[in-house]
Protein backbone atom coordinates (compact mmCIF):
# COMPACT_ATOMS: atom_id res chain seq x y z
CA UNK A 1 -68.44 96.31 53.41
CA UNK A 2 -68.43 96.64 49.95
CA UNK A 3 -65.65 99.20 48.46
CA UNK A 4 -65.49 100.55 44.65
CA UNK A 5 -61.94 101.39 43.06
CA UNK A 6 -60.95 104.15 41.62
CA UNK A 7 -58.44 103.88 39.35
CA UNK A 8 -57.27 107.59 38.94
CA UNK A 9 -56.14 108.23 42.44
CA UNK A 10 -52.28 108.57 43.38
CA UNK A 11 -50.18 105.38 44.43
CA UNK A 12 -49.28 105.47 47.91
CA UNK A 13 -46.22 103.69 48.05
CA UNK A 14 -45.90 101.51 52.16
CA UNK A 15 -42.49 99.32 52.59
CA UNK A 16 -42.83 96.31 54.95
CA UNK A 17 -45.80 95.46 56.19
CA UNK A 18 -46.83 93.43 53.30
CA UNK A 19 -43.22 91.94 51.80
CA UNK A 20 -43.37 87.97 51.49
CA UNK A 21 -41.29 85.21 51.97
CA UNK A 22 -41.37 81.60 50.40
CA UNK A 23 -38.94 78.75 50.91
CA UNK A 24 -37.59 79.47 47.27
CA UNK A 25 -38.03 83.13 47.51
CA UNK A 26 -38.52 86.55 49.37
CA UNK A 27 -40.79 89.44 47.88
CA UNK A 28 -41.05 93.33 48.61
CA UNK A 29 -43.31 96.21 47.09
CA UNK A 30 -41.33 98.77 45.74
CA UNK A 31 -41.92 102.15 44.56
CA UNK A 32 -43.23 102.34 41.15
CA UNK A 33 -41.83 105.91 40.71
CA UNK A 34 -38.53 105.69 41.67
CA UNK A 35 -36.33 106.70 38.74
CA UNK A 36 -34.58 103.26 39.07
CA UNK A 37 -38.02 102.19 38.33
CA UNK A 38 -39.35 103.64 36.19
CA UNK A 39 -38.10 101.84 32.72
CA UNK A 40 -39.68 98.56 34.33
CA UNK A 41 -42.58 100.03 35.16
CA UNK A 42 -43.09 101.84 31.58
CA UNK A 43 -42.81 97.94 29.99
CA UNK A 44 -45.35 96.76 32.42
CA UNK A 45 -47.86 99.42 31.94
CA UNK A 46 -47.55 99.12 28.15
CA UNK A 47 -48.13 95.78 27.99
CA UNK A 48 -51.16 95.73 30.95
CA UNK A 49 -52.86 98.46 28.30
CA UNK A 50 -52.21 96.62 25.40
CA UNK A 51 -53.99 93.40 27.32
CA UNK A 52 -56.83 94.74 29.09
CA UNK A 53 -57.65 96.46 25.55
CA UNK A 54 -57.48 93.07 23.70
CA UNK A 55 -59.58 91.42 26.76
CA UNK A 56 -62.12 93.95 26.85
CA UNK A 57 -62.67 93.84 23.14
CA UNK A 58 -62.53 89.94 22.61
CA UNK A 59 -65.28 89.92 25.31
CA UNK A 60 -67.46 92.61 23.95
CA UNK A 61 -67.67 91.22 20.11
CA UNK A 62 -68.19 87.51 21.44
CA UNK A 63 -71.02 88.80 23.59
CA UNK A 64 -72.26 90.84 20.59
CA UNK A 65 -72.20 87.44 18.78
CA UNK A 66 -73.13 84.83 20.41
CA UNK A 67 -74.84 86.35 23.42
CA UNK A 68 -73.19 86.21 27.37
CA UNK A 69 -74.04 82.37 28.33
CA UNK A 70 -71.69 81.40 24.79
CA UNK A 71 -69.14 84.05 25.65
CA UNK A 72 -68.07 83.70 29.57
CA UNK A 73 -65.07 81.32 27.96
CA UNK A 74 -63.43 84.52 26.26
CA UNK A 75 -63.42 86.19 30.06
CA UNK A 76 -59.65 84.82 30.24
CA UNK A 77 -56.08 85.34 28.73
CA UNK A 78 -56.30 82.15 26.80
CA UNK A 79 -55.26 83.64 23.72
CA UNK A 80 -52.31 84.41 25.00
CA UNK A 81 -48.99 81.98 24.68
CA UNK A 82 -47.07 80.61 28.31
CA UNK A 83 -43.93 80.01 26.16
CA UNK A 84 -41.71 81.93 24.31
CA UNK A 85 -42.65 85.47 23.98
CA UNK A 86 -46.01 86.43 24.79
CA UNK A 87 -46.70 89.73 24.03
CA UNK A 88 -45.86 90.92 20.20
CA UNK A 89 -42.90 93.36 20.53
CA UNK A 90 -42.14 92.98 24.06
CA UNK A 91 -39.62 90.42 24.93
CA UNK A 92 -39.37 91.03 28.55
CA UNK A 93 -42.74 90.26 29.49
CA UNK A 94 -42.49 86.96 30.57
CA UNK A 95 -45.97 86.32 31.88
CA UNK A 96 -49.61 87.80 32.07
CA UNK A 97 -52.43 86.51 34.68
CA UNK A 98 -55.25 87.92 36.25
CA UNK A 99 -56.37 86.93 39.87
CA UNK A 100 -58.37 87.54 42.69
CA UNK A 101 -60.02 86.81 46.08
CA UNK A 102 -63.38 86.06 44.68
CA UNK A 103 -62.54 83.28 41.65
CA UNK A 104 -64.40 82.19 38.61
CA UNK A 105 -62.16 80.14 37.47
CA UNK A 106 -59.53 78.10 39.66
CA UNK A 107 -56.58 78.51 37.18
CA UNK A 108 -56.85 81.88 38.26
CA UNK A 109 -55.58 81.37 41.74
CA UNK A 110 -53.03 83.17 43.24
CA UNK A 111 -49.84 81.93 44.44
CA UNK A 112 -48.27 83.45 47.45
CA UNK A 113 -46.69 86.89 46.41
CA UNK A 114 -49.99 87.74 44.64
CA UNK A 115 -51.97 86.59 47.99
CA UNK A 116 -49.74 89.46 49.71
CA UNK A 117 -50.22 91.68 46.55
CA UNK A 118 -54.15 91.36 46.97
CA UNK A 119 -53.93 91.66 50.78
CA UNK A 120 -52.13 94.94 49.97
CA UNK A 121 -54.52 96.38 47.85
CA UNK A 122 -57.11 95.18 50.13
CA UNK A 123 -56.39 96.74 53.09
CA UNK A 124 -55.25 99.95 50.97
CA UNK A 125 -59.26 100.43 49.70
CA UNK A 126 -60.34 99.99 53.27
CA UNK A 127 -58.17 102.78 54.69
CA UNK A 128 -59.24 104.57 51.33
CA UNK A 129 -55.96 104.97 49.40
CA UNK A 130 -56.51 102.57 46.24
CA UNK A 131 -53.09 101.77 44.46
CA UNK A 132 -53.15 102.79 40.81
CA UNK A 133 -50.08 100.16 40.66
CA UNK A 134 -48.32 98.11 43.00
CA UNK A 135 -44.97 97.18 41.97
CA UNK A 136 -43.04 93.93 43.46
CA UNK A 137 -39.53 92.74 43.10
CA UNK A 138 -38.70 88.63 43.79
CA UNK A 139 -35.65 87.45 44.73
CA UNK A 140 -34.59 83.37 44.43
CA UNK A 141 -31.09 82.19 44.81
CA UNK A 142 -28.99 82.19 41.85
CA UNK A 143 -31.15 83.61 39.51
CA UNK A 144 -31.88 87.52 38.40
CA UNK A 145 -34.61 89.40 40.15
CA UNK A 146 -38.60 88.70 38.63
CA UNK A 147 -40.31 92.07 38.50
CA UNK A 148 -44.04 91.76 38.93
CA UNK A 149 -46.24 94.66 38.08
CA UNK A 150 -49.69 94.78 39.53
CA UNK A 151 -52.84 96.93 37.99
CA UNK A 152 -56.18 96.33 40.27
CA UNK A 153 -59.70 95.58 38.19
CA UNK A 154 -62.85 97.61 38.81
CA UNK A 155 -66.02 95.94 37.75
CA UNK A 156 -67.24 98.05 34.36
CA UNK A 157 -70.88 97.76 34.18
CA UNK A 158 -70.76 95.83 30.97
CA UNK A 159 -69.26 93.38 32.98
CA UNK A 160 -72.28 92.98 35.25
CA UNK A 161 -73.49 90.96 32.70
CA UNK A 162 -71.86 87.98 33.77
CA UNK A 163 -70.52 89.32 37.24
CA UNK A 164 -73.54 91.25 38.66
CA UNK A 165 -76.77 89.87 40.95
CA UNK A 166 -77.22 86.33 40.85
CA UNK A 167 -80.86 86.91 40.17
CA UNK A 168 -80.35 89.33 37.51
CA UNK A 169 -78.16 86.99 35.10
CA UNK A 170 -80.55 84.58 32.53
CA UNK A 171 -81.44 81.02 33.11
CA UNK A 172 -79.14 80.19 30.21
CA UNK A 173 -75.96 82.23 31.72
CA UNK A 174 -76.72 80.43 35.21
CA UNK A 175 -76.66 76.93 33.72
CA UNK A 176 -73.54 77.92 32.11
CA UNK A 177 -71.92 79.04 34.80
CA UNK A 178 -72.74 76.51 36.72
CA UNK A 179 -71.39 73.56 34.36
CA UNK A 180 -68.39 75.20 33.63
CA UNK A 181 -67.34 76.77 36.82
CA UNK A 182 -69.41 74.98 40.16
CA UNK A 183 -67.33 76.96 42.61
CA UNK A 184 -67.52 80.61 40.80
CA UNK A 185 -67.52 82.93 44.05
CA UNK A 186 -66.78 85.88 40.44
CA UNK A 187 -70.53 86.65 41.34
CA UNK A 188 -72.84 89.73 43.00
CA UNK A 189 -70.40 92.56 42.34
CA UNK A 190 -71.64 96.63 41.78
CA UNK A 191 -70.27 98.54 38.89
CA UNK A 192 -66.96 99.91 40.28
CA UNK A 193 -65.88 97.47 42.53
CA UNK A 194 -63.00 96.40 42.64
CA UNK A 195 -62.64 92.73 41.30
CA UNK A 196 -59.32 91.83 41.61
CA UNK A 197 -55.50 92.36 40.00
CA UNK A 198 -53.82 91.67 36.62
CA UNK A 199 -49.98 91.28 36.46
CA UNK A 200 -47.52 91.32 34.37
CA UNK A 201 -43.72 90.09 34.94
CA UNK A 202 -40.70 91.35 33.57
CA UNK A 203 -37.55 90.36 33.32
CA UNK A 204 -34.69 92.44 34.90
CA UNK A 205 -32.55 92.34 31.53
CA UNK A 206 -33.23 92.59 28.23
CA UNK A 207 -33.33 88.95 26.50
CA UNK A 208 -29.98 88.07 25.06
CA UNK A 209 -30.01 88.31 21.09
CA UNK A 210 -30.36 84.84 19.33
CA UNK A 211 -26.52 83.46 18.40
CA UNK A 212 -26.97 83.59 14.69
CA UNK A 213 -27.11 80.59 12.84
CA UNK A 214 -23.77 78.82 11.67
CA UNK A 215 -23.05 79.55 7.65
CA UNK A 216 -23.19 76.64 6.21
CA UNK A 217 -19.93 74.99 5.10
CA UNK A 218 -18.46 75.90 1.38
CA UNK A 219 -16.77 73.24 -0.81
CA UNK A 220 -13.19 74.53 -2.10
């Protein structure tokens, strides 16, 4: 059955069912709107906004300029840096990905919290309830917590142009596709389906400010 998201409709927050567990580390949802929350989840929406805006229009002007089959590469977060930090002005994001059940492109795949994060939101559309956010706290041994804040995609129906009916996409965009990405499954979706999540981490702390650099050494 296919379902359509809609992004507007109050988080309904459900402990347990869905927490993970890893060898390395162990995963729960938590609520998003808990005042002991709500700081983290402020950074993460800020910088989710700030990305999907960027995305959106780095898509839309390289389709405007070079047509869809030339511009499927800019359907990514490739601009952005894995190192040091990666969003301008926000040192406690620590990393950006999108992901999904249906990939384009296998860099996208998702480890095991997101798995249980997509799960989460799956079964959440089929009872109904989409999740405006989904908010997840890691745990590893001997090191501070990872906060992961999750935002699920609906399909926009400018992005049909490269994600809609197989039939409906040109001979070029097909070729395309096919060369660059021979097990895209990113295919056949309606406007307003959901298409999967982007997430952002943060980190539980503020960074520590830089040691400032030794003064040099003066002759007497």
């Amino acid at each position: 059955m296919k379902t359509r998201l809609f992004l507007l409709l109050p988080f309904v927050f459900v402990h347990g069912a869905f927490g993970a567990e890893t060898a390395s580390a162990t995963a729960v949802f938590v609520n998003p709107n808990a005042p002991e929350h709500v700081e983290i989840r402020d950074i993460g929406e800020k910088a989710i906004n700030r990305v999907a805006m960027t995305l959106v229009n780095e898509v839309n002007a390289a389709v405007a300029k070079n047509g869809a089959d030339k511009a499927i590469d800019f359907c990514h977060l490739k601009a952005l840096p894995m190192t040091g930090q990666i969003i301008t002005g926000m040192p406690r994001i620590t990393a950006v990905k999108r992901t999904s059940l249906r990939l384009r492109n296998p860099a996208n795949a998702p480890d095991a919290h997101e798995k249980v994060a997509l799960a989460r939101v799956e079964h959440d559309i089929e009872d109904g309830n989409p999740p405006r956010l989904l908010m997840q706290r890691i745990d590893r041994p001997g090191k501070k917590p990872e906060w992961r804040l999750y935002r699920p995609m609906a399909v926009a129906p400018q992005c049909l142009t490269c994600h809609g009916p197989s039939e409906s996409l040109s001979p070029e965009l097909r070729a395309r596709l096919a060369e660059r990405y021979p097990d895209d499954k990113a295919l056949n979706y309606t406007a307003g389906q959901w298409r999967g999540l982007i997430r952002v981490s943060i980190s539980d702390t503020p960074p520590s400010p830089a040691a400032p650099a030794p003064k040099a050494a003066t002759k007497s």
